[in-house]
PDB file of N, CA and C in Angstrom:
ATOM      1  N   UNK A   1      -5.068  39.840   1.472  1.00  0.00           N
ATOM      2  CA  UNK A   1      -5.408  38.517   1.969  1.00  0.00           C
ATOM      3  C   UNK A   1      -6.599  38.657   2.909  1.00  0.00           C
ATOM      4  N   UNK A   2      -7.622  37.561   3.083  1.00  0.00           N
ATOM      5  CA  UNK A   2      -8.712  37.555   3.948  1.00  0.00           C
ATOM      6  C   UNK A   2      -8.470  36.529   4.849  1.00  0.00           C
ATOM      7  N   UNK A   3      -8.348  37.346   5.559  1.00  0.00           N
ATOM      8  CA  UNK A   3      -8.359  36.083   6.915  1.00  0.00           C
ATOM      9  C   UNK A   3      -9.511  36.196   7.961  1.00  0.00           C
ATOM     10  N   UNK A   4      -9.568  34.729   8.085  1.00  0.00           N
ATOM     11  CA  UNK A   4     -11.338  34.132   9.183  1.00  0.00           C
ATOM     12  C   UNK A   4     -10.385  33.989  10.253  1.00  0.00           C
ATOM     13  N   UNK A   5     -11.057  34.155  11.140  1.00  0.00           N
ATOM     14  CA  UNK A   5     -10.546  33.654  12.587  1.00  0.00           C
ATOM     15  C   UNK A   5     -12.056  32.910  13.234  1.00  0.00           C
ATOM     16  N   UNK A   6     -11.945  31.583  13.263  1.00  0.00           N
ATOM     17  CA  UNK A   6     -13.128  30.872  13.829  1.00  0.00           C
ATOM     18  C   UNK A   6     -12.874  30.231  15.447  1.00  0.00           C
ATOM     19  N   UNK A   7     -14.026  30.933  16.082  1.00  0.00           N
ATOM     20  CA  UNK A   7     -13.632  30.246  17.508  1.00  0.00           C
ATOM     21  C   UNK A   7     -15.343  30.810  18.174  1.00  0.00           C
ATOM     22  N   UNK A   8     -14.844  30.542  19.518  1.00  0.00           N
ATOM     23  CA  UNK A   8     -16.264  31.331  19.831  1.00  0.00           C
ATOM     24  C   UNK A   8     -15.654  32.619  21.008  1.00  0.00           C
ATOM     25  N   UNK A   9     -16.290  33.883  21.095  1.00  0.00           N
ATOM     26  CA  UNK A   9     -15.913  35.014  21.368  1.00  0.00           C
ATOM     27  C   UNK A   9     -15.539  35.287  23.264  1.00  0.00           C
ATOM     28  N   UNK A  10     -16.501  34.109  23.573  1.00  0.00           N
ATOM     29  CA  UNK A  10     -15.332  34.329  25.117  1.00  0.00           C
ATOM     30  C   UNK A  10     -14.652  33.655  25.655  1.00  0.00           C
ATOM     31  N   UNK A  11     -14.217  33.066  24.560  1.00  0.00           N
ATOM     32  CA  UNK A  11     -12.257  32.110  24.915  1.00  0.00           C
ATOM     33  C   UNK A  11     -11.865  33.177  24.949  1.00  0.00           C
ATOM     34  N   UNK A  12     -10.642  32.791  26.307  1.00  0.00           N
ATOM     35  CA  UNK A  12      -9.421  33.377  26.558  1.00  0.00           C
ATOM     36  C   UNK A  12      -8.339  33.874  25.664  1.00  0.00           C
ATOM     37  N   UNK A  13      -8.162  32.264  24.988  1.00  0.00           N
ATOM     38  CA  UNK A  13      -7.404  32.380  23.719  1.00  0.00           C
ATOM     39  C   UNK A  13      -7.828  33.021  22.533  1.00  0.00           C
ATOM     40  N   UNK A  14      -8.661  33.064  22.270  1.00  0.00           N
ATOM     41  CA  UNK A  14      -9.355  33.991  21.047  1.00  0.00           C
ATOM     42  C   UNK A  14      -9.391  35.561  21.369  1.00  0.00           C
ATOM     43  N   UNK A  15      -9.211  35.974  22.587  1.00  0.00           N
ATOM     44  CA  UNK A  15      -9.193  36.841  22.916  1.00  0.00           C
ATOM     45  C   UNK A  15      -8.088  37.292  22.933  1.00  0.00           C
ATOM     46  N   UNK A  16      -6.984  36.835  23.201  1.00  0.00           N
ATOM     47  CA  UNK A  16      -5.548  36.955  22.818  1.00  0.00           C
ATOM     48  C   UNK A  16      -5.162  37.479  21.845  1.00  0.00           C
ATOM     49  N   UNK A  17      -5.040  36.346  20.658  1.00  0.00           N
ATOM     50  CA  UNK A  17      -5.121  36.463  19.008  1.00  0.00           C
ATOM     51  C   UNK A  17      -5.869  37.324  18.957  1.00  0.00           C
ATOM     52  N   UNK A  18      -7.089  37.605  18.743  1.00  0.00           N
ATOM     53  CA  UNK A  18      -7.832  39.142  18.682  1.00  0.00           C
ATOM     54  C   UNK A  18      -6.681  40.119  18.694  1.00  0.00           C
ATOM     55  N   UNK A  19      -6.454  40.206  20.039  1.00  0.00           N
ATOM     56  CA  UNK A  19      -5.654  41.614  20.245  1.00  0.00           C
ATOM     57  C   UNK A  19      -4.192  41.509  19.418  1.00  0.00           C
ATOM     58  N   UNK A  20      -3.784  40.340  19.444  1.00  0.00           N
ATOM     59  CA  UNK A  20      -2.581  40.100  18.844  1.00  0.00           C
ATOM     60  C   UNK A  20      -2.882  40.564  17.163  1.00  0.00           C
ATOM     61  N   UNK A  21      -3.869  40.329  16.523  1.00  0.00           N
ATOM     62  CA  UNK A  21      -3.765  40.649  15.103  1.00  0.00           C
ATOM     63  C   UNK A  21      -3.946  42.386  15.031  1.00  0.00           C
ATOM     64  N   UNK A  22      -5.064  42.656  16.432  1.00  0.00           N
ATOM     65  CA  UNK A  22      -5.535  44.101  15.847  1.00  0.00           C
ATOM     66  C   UNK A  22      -4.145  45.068  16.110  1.00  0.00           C
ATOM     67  N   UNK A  23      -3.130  44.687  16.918  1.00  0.00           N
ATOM     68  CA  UNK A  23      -2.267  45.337  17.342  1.00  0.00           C
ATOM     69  C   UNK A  23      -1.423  45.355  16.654  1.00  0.00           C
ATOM     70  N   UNK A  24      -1.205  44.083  15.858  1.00  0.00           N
ATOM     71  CA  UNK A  24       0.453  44.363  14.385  1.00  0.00           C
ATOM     72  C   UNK A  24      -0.886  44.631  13.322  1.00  0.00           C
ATOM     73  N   UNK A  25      -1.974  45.188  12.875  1.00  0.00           N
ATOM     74  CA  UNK A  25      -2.575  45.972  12.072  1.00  0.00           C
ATOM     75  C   UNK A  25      -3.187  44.604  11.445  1.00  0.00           C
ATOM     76  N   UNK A  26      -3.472  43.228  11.461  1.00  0.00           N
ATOM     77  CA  UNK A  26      -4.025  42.597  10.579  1.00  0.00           C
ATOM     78  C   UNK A  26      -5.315  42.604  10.692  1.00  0.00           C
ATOM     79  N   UNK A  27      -5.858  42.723   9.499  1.00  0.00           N
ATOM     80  CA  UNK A  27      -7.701  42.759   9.173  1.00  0.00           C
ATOM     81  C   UNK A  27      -7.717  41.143   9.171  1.00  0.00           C
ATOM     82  N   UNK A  28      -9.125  40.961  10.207  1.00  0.00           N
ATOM     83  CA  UNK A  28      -9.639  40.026   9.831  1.00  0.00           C
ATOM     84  C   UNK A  28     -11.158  39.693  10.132  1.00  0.00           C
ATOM     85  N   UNK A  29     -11.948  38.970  10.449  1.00  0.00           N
ATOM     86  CA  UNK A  29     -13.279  39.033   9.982  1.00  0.00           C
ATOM     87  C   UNK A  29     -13.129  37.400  11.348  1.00  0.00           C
ATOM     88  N   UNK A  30     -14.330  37.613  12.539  1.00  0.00           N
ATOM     89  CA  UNK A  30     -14.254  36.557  12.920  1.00  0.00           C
ATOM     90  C   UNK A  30     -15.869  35.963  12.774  1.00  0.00           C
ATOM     91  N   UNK A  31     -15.705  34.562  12.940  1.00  0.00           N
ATOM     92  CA  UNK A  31     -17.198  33.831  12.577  1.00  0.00           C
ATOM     93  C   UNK A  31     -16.975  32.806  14.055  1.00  0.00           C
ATOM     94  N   UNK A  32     -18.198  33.411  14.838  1.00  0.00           N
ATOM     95  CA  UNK A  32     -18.757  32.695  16.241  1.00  0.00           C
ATOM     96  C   UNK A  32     -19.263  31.418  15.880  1.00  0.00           C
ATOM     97  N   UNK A  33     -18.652  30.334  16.207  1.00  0.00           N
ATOM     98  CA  UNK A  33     -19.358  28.769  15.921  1.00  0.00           C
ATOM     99  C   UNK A  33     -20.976  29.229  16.238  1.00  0.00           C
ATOM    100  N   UNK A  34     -21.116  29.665  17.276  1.00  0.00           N
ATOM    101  CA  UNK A  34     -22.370  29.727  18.327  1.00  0.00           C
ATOM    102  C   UNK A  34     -23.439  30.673  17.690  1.00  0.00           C
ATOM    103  N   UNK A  35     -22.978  31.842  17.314  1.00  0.00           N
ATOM    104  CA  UNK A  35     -23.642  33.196  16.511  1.00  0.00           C
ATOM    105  C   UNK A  35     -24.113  32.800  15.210  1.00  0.00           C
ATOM    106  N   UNK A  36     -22.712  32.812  14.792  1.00  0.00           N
ATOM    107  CA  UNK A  36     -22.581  32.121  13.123  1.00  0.00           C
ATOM    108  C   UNK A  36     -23.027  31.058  12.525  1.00  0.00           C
ATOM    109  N   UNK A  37     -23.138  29.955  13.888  1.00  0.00           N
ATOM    110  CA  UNK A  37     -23.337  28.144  13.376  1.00  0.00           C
ATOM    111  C   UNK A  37     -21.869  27.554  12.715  1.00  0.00           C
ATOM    112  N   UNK A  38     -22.002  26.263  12.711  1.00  0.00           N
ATOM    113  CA  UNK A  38     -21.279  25.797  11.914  1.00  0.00           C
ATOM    114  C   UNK A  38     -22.073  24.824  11.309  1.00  0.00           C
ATOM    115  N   UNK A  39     -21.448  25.210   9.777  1.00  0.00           N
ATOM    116  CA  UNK A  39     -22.153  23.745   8.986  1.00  0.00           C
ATOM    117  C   UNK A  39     -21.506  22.467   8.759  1.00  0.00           C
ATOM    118  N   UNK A  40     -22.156  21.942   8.216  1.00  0.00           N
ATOM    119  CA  UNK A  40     -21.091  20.355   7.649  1.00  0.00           C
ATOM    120  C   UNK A  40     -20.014  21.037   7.166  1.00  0.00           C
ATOM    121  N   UNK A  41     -20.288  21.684   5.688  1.00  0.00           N
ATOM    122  CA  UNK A  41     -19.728  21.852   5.115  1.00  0.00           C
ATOM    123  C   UNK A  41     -18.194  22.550   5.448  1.00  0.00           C
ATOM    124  N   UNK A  42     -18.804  23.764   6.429  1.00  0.00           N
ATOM    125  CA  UNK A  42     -17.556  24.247   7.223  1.00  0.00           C
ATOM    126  C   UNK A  42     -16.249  23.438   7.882  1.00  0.00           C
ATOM    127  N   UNK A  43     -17.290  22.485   8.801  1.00  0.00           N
ATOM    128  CA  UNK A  43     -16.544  21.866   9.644  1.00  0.00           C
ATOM    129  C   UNK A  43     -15.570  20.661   9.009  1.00  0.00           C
ATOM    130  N   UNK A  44     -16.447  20.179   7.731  1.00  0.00           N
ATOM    131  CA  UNK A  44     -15.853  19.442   7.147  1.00  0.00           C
ATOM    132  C   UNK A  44     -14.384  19.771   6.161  1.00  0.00           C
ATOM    133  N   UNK A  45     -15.115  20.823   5.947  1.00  0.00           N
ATOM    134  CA  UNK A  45     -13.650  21.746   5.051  1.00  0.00           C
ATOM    135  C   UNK A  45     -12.741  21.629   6.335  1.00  0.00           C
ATOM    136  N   UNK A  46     -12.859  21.736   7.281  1.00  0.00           N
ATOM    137  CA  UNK A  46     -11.565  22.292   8.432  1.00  0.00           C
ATOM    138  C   UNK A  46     -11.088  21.190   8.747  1.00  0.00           C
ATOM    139  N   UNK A  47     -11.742  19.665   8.979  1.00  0.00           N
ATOM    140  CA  UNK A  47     -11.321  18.806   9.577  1.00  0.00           C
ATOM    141  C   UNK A  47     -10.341  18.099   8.214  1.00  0.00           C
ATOM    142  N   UNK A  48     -10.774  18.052   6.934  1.00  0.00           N
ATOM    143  CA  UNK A  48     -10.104  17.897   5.990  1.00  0.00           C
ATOM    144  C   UNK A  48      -8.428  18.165   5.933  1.00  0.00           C
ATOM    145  N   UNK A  49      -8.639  19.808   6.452  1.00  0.00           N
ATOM    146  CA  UNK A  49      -6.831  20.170   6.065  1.00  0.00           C
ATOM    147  C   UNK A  49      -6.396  19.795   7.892  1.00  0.00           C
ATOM    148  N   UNK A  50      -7.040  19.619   8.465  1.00  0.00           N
ATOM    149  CA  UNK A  50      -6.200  19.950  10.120  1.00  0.00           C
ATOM    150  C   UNK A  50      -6.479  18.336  10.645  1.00  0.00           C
ATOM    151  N   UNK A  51      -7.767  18.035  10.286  1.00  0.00           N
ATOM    152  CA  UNK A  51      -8.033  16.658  10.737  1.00  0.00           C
ATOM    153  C   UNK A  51      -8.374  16.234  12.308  1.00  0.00           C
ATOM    154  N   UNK A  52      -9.680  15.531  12.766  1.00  0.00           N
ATOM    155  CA  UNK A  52     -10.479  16.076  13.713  1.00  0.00           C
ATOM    156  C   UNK A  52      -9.337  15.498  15.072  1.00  0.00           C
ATOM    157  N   UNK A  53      -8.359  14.613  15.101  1.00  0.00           N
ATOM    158  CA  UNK A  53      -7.831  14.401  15.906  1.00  0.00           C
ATOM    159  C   UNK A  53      -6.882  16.042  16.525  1.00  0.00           C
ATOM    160  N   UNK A  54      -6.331  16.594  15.618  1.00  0.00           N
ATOM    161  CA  UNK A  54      -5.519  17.807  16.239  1.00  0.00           C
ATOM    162  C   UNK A  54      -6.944  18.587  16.363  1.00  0.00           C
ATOM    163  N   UNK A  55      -8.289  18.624  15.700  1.00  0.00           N
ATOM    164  CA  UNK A  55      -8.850  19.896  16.233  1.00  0.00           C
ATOM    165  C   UNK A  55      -9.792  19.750  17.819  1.00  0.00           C
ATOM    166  N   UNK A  56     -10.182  18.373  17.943  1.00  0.00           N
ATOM    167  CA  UNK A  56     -10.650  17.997  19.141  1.00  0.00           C
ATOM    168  C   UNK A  56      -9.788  18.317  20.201  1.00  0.00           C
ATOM    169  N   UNK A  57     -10.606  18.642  21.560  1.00  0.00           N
ATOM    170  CA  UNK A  57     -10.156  19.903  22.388  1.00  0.00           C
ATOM    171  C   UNK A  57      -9.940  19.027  23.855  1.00  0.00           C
ATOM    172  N   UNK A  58      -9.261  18.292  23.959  1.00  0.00           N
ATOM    173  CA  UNK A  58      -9.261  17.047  25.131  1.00  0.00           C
ATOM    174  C   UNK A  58      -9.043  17.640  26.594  1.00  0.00           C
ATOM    175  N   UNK A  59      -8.318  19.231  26.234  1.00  0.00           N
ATOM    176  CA  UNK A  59      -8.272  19.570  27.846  1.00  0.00           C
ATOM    177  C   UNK A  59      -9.495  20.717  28.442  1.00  0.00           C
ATOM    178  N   UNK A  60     -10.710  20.881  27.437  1.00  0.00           N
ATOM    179  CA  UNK A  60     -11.514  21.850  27.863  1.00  0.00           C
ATOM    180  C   UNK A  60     -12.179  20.768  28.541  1.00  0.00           C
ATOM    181  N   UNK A  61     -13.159  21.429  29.301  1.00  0.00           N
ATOM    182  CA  UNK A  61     -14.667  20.979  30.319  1.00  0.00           C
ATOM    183  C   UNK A  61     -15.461  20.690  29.436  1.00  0.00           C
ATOM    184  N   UNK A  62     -15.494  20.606  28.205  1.00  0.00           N
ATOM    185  CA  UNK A  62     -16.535  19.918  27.294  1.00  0.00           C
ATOM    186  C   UNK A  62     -16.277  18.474  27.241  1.00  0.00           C
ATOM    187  N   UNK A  63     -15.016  18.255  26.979  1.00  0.00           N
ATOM    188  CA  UNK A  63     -14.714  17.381  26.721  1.00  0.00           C
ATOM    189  C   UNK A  63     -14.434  16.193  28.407  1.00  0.00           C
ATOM    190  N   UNK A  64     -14.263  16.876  28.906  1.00  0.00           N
ATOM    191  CA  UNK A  64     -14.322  16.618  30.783  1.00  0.00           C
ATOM    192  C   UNK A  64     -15.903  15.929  30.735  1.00  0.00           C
ATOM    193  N   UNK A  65     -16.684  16.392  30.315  1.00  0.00           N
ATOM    194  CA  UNK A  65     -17.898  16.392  31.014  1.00  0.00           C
ATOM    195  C   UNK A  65     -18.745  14.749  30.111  1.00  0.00           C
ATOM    196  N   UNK A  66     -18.202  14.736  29.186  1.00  0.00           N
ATOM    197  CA  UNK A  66     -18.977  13.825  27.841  1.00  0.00           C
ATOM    198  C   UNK A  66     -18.247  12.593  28.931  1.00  0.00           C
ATOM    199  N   UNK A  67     -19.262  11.358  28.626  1.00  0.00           N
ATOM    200  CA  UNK A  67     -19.127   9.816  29.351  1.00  0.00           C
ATOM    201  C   UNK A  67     -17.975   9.480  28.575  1.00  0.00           C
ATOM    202  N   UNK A  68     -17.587   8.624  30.200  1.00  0.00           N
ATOM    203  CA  UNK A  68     -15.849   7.502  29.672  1.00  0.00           C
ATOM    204  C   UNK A  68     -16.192   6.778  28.210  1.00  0.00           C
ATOM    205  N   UNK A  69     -17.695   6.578  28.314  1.00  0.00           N
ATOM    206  CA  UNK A  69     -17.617   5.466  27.013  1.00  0.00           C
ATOM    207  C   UNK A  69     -18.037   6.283  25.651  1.00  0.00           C
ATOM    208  N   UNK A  70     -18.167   7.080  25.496  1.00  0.00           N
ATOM    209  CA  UNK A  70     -17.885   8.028  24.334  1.00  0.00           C
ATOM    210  C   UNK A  70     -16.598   8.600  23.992  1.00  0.00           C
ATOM    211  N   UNK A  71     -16.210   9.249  25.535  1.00  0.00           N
ATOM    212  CA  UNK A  71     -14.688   9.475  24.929  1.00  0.00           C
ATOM    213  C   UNK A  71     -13.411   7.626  24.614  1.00  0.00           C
ATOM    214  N   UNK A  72     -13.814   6.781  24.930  1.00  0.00           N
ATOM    215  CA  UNK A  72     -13.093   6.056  24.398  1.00  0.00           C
ATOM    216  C   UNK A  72     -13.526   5.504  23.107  1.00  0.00           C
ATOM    217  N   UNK A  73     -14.485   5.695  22.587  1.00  0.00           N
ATOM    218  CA  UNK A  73     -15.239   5.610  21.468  1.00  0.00           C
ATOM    219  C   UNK A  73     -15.317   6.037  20.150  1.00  0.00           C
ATOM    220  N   UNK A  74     -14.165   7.942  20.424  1.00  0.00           N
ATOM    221  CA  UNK A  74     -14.000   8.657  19.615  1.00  0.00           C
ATOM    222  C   UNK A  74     -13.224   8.202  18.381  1.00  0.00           C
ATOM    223  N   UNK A  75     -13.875   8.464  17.437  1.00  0.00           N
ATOM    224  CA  UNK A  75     -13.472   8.117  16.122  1.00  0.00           C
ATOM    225  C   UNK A  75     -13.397   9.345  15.402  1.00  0.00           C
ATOM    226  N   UNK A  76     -13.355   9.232  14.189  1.00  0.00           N
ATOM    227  CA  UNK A  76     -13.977  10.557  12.646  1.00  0.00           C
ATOM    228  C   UNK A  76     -14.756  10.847  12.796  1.00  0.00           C
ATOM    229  N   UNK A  77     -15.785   9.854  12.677  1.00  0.00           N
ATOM    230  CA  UNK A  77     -17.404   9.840  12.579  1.00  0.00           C
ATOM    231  C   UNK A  77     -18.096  10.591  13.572  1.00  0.00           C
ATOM    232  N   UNK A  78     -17.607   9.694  14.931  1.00  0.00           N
ATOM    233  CA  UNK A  78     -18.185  10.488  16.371  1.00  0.00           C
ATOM    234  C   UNK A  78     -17.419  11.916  16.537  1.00  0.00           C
ATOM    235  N   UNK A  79     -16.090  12.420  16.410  1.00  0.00           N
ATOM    236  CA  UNK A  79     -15.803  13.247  17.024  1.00  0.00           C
ATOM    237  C   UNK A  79     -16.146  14.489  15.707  1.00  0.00           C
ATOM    238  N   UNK A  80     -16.351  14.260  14.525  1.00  0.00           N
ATOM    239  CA  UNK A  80     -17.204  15.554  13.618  1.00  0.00           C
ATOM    240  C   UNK A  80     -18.766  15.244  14.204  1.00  0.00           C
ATOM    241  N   UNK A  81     -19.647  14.617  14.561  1.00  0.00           N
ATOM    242  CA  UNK A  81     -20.867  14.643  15.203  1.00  0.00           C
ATOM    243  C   UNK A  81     -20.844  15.681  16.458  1.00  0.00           C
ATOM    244  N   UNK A  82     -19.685  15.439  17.436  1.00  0.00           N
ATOM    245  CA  UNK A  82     -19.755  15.920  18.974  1.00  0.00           C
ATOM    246  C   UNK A  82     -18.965  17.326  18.391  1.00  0.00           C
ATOM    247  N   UNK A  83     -18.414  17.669  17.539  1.00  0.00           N
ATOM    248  CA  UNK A  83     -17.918  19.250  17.142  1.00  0.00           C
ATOM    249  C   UNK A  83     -19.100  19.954  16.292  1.00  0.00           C
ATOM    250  N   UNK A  84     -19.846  19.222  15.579  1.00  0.00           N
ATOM    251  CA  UNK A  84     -21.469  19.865  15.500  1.00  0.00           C
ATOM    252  C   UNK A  84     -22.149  20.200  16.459  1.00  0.00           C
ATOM    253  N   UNK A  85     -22.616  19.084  17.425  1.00  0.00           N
ATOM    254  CA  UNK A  85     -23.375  19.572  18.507  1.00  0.00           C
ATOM    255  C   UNK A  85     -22.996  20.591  19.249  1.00  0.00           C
ATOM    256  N   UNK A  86     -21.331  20.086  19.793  1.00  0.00           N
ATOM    257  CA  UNK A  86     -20.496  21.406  20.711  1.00  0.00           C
ATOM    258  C   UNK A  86     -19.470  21.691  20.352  1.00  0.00           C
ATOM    259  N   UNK A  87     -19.385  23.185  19.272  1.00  0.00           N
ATOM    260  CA  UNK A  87     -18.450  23.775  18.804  1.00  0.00           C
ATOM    261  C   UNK A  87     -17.134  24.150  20.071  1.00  0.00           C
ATOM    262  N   UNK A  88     -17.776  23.971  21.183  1.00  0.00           N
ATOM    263  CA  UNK A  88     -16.984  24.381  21.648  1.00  0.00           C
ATOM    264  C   UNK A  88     -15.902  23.604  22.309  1.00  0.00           C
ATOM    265  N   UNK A  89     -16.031  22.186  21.400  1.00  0.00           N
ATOM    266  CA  UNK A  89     -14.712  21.489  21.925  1.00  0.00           C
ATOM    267  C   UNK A  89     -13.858  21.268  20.883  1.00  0.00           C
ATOM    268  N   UNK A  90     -14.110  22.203  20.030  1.00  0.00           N
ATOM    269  CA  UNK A  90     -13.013  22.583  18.882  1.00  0.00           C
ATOM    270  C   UNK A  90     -11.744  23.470  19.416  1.00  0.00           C
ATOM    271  N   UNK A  91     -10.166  22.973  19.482  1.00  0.00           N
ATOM    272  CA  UNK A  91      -9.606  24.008  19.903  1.00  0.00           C
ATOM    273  C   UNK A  91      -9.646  24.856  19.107  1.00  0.00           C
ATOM    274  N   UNK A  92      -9.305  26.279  19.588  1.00  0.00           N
ATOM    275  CA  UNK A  92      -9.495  27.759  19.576  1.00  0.00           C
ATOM    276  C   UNK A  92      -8.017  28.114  19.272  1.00  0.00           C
ATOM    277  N   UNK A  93      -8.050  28.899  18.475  1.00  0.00           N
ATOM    278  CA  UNK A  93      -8.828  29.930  17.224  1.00  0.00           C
ATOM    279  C   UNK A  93      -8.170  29.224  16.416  1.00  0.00           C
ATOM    280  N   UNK A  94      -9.378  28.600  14.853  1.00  0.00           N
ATOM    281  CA  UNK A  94      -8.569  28.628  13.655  1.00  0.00           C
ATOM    282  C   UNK A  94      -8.531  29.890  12.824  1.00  0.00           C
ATOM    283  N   UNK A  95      -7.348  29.792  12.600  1.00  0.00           N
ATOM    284  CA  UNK A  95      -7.241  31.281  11.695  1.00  0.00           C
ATOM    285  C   UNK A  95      -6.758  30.796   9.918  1.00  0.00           C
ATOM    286  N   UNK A  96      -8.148  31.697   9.449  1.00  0.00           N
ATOM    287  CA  UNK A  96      -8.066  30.711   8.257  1.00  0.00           C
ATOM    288  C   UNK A  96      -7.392  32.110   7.185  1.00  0.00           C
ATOM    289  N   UNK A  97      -5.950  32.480   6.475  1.00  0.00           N
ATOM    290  CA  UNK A  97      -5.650  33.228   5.904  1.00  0.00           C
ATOM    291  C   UNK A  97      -5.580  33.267   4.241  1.00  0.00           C
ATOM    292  N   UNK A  98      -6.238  31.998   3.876  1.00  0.00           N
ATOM    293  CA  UNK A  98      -6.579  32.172   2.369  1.00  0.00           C
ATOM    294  C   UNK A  98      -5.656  31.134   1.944  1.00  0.00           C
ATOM    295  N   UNK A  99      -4.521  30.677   2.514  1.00  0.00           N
ATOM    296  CA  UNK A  99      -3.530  29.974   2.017  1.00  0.00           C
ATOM    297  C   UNK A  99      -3.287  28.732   2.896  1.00  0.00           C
ATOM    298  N   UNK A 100      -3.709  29.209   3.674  1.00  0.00           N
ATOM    299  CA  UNK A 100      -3.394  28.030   5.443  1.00  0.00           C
ATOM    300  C   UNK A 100      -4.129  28.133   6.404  1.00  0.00           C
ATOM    301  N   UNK A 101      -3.929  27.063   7.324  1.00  0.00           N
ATOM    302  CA  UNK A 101      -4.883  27.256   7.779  1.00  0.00           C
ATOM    303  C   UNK A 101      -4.203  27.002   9.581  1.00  0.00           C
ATOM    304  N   UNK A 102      -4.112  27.960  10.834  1.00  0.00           N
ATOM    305  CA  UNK A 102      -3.175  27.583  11.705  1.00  0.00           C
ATOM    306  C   UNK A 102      -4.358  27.605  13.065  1.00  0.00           C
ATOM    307  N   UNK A 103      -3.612  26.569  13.390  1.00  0.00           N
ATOM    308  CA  UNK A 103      -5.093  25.967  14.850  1.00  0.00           C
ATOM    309  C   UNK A 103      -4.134  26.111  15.955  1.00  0.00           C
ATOM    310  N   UNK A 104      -4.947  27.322  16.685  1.00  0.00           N
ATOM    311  CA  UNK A 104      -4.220  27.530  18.149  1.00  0.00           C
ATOM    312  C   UNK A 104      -3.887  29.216  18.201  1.00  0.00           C
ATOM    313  N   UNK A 105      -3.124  29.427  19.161  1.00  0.00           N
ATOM    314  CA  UNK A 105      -2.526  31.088  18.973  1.00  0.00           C
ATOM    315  C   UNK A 105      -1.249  30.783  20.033  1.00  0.00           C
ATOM    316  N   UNK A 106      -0.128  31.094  19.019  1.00  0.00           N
ATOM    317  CA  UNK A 106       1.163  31.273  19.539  1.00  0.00           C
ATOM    318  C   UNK A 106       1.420  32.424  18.801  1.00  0.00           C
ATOM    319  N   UNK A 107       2.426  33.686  19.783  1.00  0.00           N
ATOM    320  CA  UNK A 107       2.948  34.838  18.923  1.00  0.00           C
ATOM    321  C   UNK A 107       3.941  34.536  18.203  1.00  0.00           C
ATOM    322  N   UNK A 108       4.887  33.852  17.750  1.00  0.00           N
ATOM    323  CA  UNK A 108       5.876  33.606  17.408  1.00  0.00           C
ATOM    324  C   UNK A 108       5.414  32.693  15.805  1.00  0.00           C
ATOM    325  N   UNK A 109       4.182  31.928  15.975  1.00  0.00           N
ATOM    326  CA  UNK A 109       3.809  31.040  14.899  1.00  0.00           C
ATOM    327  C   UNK A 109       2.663  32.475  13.520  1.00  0.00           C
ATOM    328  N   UNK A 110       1.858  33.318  14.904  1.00  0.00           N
ATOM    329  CA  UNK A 110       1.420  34.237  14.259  1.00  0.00           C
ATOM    330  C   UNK A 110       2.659  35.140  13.163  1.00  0.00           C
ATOM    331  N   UNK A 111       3.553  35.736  14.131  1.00  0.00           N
ATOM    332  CA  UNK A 111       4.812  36.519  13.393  1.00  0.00           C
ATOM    333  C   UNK A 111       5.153  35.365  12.475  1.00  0.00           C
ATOM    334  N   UNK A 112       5.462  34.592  12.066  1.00  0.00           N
ATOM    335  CA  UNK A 112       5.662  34.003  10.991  1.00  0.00           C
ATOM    336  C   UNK A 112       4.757  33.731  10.067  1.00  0.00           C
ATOM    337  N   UNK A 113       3.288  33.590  10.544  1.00  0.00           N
ATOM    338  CA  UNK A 113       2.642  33.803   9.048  1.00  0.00           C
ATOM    339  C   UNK A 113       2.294  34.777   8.444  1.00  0.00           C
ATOM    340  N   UNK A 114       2.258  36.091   8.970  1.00  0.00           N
ATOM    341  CA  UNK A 114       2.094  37.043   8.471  1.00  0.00           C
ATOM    342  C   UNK A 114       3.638  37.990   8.011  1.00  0.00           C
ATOM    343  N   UNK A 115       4.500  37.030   8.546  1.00  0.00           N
ATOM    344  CA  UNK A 115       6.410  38.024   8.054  1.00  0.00           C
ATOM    345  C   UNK A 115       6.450  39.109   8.979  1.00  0.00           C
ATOM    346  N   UNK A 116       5.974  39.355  10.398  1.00  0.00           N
ATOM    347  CA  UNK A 116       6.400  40.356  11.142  1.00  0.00           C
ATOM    348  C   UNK A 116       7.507  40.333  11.993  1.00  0.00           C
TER     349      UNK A 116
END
């Protein structure tokens, strides 16, 4: 199985999961919004299966910082625009394993998708 892990590399949480996969032995391959880019196409594939309401990131400082009248504004439209511009109010880490696709890092949700 190939698994993506998409986030950007100095979250906390990504840093977690990191260690959490390299430590029960899982290979995986990560892609930096920031390094890597994200395209439509990407983002659009992701918001498709997860859908931009669970992937929008309401308790980071990105999302702190954007005007009252945008964040009450947020729609589909606007909130895949404002996850183009700033990947980084996508919550962290999707981990994409070929079959599913799981947004966030819990050990207990990890041990279950991989059967450890």
């Amino acid at each position: 199985m190939s698994v993506v892990m998409y986030g950007i590399k100095n979250c906390d949480t990504i840093k977690k999961a990191k260690k959490w996969l390299e430590s029960n032995g899982v290979e995986f391959s990560f892609h930096d919004y920031r390094q890597d880019g994200l395209s439509d196409e990407l983002l659009s594939s992701l918001e498709s299966s997860l859908g931009w309401e669970t992937m929008l990131n309401k308790r980071g400082t990105t999302w702190r910082k954007l005007a009252e009248e945008t964040k009450d504004a947020i729609n589909k439209e606007t909130a895949v625009l404002l996850m183009l511009e700033n990947p980084a109010i996508i919550k962290r880490p999707i981990l994409d394993t070929g079959k599913t696709l799981e947004l966030g890092f819990s050990e207990s949700a990890y041990q279950q998708l991989f059967n450890l």
